[in-house]
Protein backbone atom coordinates (compact mmCIF):
# COMPACT_ATOMS: atom_id res chain seq x y z
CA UNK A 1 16.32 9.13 38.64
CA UNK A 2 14.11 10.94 40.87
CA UNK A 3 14.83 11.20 44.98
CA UNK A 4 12.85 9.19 46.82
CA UNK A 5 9.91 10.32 48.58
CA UNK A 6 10.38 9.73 52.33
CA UNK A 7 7.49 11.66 53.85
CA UNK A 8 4.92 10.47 51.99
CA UNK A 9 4.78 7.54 53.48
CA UNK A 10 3.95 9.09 56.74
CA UNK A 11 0.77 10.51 55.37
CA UNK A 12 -0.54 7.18 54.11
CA UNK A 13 -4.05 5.70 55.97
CA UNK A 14 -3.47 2.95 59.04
CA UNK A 15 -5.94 1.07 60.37
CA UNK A 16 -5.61 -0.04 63.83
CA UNK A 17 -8.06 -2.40 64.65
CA UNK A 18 -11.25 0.24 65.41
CA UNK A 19 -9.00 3.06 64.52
CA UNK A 20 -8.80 4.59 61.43
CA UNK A 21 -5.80 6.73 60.76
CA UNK A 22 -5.56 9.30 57.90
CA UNK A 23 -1.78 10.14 58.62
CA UNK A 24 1.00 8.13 61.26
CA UNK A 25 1.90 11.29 62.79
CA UNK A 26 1.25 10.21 66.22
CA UNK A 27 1.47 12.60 69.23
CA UNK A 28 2.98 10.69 71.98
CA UNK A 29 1.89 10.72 75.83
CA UNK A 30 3.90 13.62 77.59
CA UNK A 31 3.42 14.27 81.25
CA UNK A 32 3.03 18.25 81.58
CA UNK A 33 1.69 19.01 85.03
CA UNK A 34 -1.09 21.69 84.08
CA UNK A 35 -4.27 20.08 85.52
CA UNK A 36 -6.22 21.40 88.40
CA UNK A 37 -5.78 20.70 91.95
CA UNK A 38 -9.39 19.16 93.64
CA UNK A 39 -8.32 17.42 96.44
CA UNK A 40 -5.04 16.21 97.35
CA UNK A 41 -3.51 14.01 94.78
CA UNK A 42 -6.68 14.19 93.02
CA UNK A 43 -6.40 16.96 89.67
CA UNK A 44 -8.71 17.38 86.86
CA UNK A 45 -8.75 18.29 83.18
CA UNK A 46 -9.66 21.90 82.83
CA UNK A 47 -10.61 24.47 80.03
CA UNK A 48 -6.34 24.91 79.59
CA UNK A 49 -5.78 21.05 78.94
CA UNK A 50 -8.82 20.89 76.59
CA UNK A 51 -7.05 24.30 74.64
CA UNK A 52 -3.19 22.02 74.09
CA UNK A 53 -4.87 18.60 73.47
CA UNK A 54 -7.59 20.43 70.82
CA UNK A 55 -4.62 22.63 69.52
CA UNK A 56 -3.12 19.33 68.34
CA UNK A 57 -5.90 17.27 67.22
CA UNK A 58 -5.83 16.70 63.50
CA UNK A 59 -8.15 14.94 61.36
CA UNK A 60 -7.56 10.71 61.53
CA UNK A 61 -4.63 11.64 63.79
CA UNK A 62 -3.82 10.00 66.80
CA UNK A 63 -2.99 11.08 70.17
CA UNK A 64 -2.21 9.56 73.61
CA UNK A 65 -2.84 11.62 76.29
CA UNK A 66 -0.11 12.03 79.20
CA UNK A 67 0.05 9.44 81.59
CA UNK A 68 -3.37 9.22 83.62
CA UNK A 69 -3.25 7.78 87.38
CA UNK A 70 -5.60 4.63 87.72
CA UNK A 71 -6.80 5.66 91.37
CA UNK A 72 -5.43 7.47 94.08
CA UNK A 73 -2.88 5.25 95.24
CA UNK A 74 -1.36 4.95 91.24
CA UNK A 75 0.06 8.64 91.12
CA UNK A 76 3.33 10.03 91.62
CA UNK A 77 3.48 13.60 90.34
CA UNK A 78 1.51 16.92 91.10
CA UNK A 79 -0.82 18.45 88.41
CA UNK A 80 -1.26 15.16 86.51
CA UNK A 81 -4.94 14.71 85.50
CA UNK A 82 -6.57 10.57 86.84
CA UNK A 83 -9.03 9.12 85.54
CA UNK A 84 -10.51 7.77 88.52
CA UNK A 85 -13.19 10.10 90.28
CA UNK A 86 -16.61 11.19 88.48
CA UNK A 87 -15.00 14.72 87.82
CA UNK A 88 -11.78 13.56 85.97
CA UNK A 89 -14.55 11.73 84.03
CA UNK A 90 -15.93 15.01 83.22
CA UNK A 91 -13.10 17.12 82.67
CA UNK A 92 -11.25 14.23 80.32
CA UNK A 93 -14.82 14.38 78.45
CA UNK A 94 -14.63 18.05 77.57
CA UNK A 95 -11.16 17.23 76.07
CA UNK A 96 -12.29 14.18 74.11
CA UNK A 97 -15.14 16.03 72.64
CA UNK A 98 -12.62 19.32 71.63
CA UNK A 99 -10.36 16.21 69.93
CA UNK A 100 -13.39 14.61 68.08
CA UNK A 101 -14.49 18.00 67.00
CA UNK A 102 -11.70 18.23 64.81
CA UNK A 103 -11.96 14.85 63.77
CA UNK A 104 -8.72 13.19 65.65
CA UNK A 105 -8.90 10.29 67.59
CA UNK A 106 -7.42 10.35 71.10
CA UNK A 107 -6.38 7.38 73.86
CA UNK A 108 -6.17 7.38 77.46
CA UNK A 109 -2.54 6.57 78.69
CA UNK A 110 -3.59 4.07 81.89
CA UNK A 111 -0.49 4.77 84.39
CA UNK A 112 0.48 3.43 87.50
CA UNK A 113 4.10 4.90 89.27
CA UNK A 114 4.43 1.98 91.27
CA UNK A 115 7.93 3.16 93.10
CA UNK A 116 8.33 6.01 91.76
CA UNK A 117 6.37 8.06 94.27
CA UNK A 118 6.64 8.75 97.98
CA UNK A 119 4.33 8.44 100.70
CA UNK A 120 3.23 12.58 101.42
CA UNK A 121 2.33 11.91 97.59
CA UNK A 122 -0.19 9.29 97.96
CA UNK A 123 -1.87 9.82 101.37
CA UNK A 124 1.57 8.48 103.47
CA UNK A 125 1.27 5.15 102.10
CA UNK A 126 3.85 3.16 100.98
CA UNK A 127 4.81 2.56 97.38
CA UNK A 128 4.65 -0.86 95.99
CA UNK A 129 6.87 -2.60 93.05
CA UNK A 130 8.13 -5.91 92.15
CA UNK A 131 10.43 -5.78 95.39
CA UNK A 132 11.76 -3.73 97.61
CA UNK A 133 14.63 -1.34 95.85
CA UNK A 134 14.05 1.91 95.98
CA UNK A 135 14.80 4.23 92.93
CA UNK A 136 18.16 6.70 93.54
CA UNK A 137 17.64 10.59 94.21
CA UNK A 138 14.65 12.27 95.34
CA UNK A 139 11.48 12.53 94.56
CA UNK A 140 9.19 16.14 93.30
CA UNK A 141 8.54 16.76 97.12
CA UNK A 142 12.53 17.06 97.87
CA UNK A 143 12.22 13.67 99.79
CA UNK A 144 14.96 10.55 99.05
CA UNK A 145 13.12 7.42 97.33
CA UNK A 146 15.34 5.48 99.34
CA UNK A 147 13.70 6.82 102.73
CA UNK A 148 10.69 4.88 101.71
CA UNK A 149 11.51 2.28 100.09
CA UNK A 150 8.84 0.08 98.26
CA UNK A 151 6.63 -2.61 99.80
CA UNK A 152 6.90 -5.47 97.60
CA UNK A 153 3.55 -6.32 96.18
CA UNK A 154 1.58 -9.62 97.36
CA UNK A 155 -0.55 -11.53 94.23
CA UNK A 156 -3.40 -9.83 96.18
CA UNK A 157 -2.03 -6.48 95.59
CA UNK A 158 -1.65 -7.40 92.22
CA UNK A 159 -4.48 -8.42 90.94
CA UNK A 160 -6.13 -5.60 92.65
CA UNK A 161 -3.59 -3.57 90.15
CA UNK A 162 -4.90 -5.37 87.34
CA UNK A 163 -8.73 -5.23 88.07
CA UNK A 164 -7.68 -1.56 88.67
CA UNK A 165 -6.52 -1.50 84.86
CA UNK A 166 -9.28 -2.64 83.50
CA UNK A 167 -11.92 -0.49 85.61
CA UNK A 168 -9.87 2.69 84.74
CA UNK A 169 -10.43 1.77 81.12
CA UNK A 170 -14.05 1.58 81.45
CA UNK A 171 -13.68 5.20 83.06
CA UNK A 172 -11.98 6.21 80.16
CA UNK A 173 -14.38 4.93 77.34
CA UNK A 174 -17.17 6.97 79.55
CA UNK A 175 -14.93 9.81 79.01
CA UNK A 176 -15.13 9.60 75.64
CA UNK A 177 -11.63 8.22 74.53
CA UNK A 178 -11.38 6.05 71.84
CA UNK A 179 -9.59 3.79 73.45
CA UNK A 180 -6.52 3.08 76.25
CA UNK A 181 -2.76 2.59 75.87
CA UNK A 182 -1.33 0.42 79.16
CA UNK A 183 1.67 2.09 80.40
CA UNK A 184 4.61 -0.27 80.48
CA UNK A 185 7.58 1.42 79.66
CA UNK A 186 9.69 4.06 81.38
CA UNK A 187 10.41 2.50 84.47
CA UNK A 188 6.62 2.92 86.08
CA UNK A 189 4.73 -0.12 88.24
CA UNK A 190 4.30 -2.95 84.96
CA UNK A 191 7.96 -1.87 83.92
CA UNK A 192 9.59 -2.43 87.49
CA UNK A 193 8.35 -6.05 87.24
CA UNK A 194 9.74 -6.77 83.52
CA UNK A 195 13.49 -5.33 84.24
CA UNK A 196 15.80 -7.76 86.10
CA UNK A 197 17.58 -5.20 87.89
CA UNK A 198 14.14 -4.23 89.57
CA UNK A 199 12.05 -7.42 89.90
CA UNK A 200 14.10 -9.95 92.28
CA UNK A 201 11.19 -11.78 93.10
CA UNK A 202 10.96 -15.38 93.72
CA UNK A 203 7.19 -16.10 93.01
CA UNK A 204 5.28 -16.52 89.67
CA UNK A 205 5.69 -12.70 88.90
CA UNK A 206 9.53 -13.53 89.26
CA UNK A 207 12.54 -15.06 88.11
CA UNK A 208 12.03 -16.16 84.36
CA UNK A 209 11.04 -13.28 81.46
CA UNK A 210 7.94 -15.47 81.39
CA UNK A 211 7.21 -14.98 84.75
CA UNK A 212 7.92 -11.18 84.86
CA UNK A 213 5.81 -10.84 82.24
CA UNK A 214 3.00 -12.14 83.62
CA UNK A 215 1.74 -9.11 85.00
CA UNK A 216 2.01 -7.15 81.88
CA UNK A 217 -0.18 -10.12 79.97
CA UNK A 218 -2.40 -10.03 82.87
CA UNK A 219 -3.24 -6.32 82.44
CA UNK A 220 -3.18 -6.67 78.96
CA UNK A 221 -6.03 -9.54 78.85
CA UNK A 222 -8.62 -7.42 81.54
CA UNK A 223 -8.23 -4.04 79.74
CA UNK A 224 -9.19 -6.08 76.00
CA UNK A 225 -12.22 -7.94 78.24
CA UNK A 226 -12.85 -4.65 79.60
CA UNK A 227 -13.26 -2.75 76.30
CA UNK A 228 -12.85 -4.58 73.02
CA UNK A 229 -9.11 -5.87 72.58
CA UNK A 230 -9.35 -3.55 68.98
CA UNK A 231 -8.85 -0.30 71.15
CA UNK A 232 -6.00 -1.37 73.36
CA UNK A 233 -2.46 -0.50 73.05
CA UNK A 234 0.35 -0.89 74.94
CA UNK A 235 3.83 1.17 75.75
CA UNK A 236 7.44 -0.75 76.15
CA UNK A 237 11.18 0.38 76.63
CA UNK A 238 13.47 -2.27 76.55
CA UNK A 239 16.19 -0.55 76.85
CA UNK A 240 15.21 2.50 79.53
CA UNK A 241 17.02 3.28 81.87
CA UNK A 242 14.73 5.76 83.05
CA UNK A 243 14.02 5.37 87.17
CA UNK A 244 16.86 3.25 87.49
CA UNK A 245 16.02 0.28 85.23
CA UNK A 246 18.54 -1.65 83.32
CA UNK A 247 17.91 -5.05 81.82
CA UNK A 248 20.87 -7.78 81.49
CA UNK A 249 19.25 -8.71 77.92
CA UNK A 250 16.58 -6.51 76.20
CA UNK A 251 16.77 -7.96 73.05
CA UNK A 252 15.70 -11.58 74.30
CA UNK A 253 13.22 -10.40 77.06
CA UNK A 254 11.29 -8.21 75.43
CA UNK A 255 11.27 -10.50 72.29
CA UNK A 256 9.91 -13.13 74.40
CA UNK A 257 7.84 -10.32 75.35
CA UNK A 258 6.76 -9.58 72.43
CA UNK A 259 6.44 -12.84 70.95
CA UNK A 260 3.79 -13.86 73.83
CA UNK A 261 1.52 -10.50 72.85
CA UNK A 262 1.75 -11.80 69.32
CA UNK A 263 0.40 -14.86 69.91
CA UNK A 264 -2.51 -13.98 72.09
CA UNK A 265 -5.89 -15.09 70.96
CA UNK A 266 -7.67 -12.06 69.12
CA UNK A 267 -9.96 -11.17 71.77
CA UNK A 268 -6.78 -10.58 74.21
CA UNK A 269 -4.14 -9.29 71.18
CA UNK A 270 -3.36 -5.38 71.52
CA UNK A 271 -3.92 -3.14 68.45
CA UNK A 272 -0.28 -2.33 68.65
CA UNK A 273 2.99 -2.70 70.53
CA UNK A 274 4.79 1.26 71.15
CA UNK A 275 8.31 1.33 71.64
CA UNK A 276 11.14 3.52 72.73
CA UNK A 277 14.01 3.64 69.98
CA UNK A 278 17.21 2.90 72.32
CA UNK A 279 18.78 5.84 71.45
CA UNK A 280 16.61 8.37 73.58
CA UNK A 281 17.36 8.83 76.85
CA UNK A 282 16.29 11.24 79.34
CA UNK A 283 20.16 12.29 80.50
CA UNK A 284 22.51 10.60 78.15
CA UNK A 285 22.84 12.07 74.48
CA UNK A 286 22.15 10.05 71.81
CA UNK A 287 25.87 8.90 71.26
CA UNK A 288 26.69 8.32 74.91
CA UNK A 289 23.21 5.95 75.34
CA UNK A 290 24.21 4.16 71.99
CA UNK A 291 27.95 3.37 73.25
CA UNK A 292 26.66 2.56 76.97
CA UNK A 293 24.40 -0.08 75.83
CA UNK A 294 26.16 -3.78 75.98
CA UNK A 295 23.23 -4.96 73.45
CA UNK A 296 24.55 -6.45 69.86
CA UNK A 297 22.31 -4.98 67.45
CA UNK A 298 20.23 -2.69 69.69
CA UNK A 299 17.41 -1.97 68.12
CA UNK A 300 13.60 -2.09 67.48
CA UNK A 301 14.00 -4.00 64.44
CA UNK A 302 14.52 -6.68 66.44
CA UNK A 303 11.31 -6.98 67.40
CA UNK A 304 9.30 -5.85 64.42
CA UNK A 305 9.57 -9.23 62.77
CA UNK A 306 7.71 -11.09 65.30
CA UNK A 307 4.89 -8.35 66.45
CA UNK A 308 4.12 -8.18 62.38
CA UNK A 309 3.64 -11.78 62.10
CA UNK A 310 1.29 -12.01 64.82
CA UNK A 311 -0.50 -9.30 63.09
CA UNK A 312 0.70 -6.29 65.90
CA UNK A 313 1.42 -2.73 64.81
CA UNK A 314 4.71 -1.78 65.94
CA UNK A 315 4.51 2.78 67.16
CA UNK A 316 8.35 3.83 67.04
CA UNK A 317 9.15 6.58 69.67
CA UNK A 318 12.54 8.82 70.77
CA UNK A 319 14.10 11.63 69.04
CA UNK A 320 12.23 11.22 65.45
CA UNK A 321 12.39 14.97 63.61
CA UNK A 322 11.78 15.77 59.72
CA UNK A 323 14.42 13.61 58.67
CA UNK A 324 14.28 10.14 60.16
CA UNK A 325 10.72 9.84 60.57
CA UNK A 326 9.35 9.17 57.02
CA UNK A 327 12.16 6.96 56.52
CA UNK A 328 11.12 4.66 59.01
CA UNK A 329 7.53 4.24 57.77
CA UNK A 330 9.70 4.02 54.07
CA UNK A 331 11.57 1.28 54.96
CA UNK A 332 8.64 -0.70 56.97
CA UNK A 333 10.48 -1.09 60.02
CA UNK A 334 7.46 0.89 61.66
CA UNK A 335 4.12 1.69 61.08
CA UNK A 336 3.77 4.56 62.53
CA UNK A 337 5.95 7.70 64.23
CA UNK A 338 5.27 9.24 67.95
CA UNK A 339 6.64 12.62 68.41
CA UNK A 340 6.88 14.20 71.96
CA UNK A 341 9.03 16.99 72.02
CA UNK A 342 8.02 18.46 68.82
CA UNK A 343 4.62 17.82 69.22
CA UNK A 344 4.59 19.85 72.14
CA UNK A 345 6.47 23.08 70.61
CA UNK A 346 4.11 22.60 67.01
CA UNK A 347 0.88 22.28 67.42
CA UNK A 348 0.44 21.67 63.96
CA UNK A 349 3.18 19.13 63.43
CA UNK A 350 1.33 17.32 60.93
CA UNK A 351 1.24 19.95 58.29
CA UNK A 352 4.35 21.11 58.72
CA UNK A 353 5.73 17.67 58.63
CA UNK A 354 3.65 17.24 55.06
CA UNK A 355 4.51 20.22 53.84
CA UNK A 356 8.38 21.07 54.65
CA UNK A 357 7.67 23.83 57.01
CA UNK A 358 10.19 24.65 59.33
CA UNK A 359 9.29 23.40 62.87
CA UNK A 360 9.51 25.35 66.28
CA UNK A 361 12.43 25.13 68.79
CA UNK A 362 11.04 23.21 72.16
CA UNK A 363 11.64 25.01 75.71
CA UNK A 364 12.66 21.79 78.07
CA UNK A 365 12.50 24.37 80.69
CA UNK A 366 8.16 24.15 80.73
CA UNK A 367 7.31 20.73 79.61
CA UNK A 368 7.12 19.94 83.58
CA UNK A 369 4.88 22.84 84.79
CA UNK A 370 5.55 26.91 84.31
CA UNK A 371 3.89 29.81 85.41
CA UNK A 372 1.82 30.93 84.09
CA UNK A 373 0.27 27.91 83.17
CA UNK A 374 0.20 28.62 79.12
CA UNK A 375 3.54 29.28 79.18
CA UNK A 376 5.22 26.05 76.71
CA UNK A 377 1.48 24.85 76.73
CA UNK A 378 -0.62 26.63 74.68
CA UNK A 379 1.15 29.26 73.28
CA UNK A 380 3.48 27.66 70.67
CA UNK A 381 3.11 29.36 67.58
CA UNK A 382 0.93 27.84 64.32
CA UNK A 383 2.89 28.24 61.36
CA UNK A 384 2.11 31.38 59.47
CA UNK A 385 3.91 32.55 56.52
C-alpha cells in the first residue's frame, strides 16, 4: 500500500468567499519594523516593503500583511506601516500592485494596540483597553506599561474604535488590497476585551463572553458593511498569553465566540475565522505551553466543528513546518496553513513546500528591525540547486 500523500492537499484550490486560492500556503501577518518614518508615529510603505511582500507573492496565494495601525492613536511600535493618511494609501498601493503582478492576493491586517503602547508613542496620550490593568514590563521606548496605565474605554470611545475599523478598511480597498483581516488575537485592543483576566468591566462590553464579545461582533458587522462581508477575515488566540492575557476557559469562550460569527446573517459572516494553535507561544516552548495550559482537550479542533457548519473557513497558525502542515489540511481539521517564521526566511515557501526542498533557517534576531534594513528582510535566499 502506497504512503499517503500529505502535501498534496495543501496545494488543492480554496475559495474564500471573493477569493480564489490556487494553493493554502498562507503567509501570515508578521510585524517587521522596516517602514519609513514621515512624521512621528506616522511610517509608510516604501520601495524595501514592496521588494519582501512581492518576493513572497505567489500565484492564488494569500498573504496578510503585518499588522497596520487604524489611525494615529491605534499604534504601538516604531517602523510599522498605517493605513490611515493619504501617503500610507500610496505606499500600501505600490505593494498591492507588486503582489497582483505576480498574481497573489494580499489583505490588510486592521490593528489596534489598545494597551499595549505608551503615551511618548502616541502623541502623550493615554492608552485605552477594556479597563484599567496595565500590561507587565516595558514598553519599545524603555518606559514601564504600568507607569501609564490604560484609561478604560467609554461606549463613546468605542464605537469611535469601531467606525475607525470600518473607515480603515475603506482605506485599504483604495490601496488596492483585496480585502482586510480584523486583528483580534495576540493580546491587542479587541483581544483585551475578550480575555477575562483583562476585561473587568461591568457594562455591556463586560462580564458575560457574550458581552465581551460584543465589541469583536461590532467590528466585525461595520468592516462587512464597509466592504462586502466576502473579503473580511478575522484573527483569534484563545489561548495567548501574549501581553499578559490568560483566559479562565478558552475552549467555552471562544466557542461561544465562534458559534455567534457562525451564525451571523451572510452580509455580516467573515470569510474565515484564523487561529493560533495553542502550542505556540512567544516565550514558552512548545512542551512547557502545552503542560501550562489547565484546558482539557486544548485545541483548535474544538472549534472547527461549529465555524464549518456555519459555513466559516477555519486558517490554522503557530509552529506549522514541512511535516505537520499538509496533515492538517489531510485530515480536514483546517482549511488552510499560515506560516510566519518560515515565510519570512523562504521567500518561496510555496515551492519548496510542493516540491520537498529543504527550507532556510530563520534569524529571530531581525524579524523586529536590523540594520541595514535588508538584513532578514529581503535577502533570504530563493532556492537554487
Amino acid at each position: 500500500m502506497g504512503s499517503v500523500d500529505v502535501i498534496g492537499p495543501l496545494f488543492q484550490p480554496l475559495r474564500l468567499g471573493a477569493l480564489s486560492l490556487q494553493h493554502r500556503v498562507v503567509q501570515a501577518p508578521c510585524t517587521r519594523m522596516r517602514a519609513t518614518k514621515e512624521t512621528d508615529g506616522v511610517f509608510v510603505p516604501n520601495d524595501l516593503n514592496v521588494e519582501y511582500y512581492s518576493q513572497r507573492a505567489s500565484a492564488g496565494g494569500l498573504m496578510i500583511t503585518e499588522g497596520t495601525p487604524i489611525s494615529r492613536l491605534a499604534a504601538g511600535y516604531p517602523g510599522v506601516p498605517g493605513i490611515f493618511t493619504s501617503s500610507q494609501i500610496t505606499g500600501w498601493k505600490k505593494v498591492t500592485d507588486a503582489v497582483h503582478a505576480k498574481g497573489g492576493l494580499i489583505l490588510c491586517q486592521l490593528w489596534h494596540v489598545g494597551r499595549a503602547t505608551v503615551p511618548s508613542l502616541i502623541e502623550g496620550e493615554q492608552p485605552v483597553s477594556s479597563s484599567d490593568i496595565p500590561i507587565s514590563g516595558n514598553a519599545l521606548d524603555g518606559t514601564e506599561y504600568s507607569a501609564s496605565p490604560p484609561r478604560p474605554m467609554t461606549v463613546e470611545d468605542i464605537q469611535h474604535v469601531v467606525k475607525e475599523h470600518g473607515a480603515a478598511a475603506k482605506r485599504a480597498i483604495e490601496a488596492g488590497f483585496d480585502g482586510v483581516e480584523i486583528h483580534a488575537a495576540n493580546g491587542y485592543l479587541l483581544d483585551q476585551f475578550l480575555h477575562d483576566n483583562v476585561n473587568n468591566r461591568t457594562d455591556e462590553y463586560g462580564g458575560s463572553i457574550e458581552k465581551r464579545s460584543r465589541l469583536v461582533i461590532e467590528v466585525i458587522k461595520e468592516v462587512t458593511v464597509a466592504i462586502g462581508a466576502d473579503r473580511v477575515g478575522i484573527r483569534l488566540s484563545p489561548y495567548n498569553y501574549f501581553q499578559d492575557t490568560r483566559d479562565s476557559n478558552p475552549n467555552a469562550n471562544w466557542l461561544s465566540l465562534c458559534s455567534t460569527i457562525a451564525g451571523l446573517p451572510s452580509e455580516s459572516k467573515p470569510i474565515y475565522v484564523h487561529m493560533v494553535e495553542p502550542r505556540f507561544d512567544e516565550v514558552l516552548d512548545e512542551s512547557a505551553k502545552i503542560d501550562s495550559l489547565a484546558v482539557e482537550r486544548a485545541s483548535l479542533d474544538v472549534f472547527r466543528p461549529v465555524l464549518k457548519k456555519g459555513n466559516v473557513a477555519l486558517l490554522a497558525a503557530g509552529n506549522f513546518n514541512a511535516e505537520n502542515a499538509g496533515p492538517k489540511i489531510f485530515n480536514d481539521a483546517a482549511d488552510a496553513v499560515v506560516f510566519g517564521r518560515y515565510f519570512i526566511s523562504n521567500p518561496d515557501l510555496p515551492k519548496r513546500l510542493k516540491e520537498g526542498l529543504p527550507l532556510n533557517p530563520y534569524d529571530r534576531t531581525t524579524f523586529y528591525g536590523a540594520e541595514p534594513a535588508e538584513k532578514g528582510y529581503t535577502d533570504y535566499p530563493f532556492y537554487s540547486k
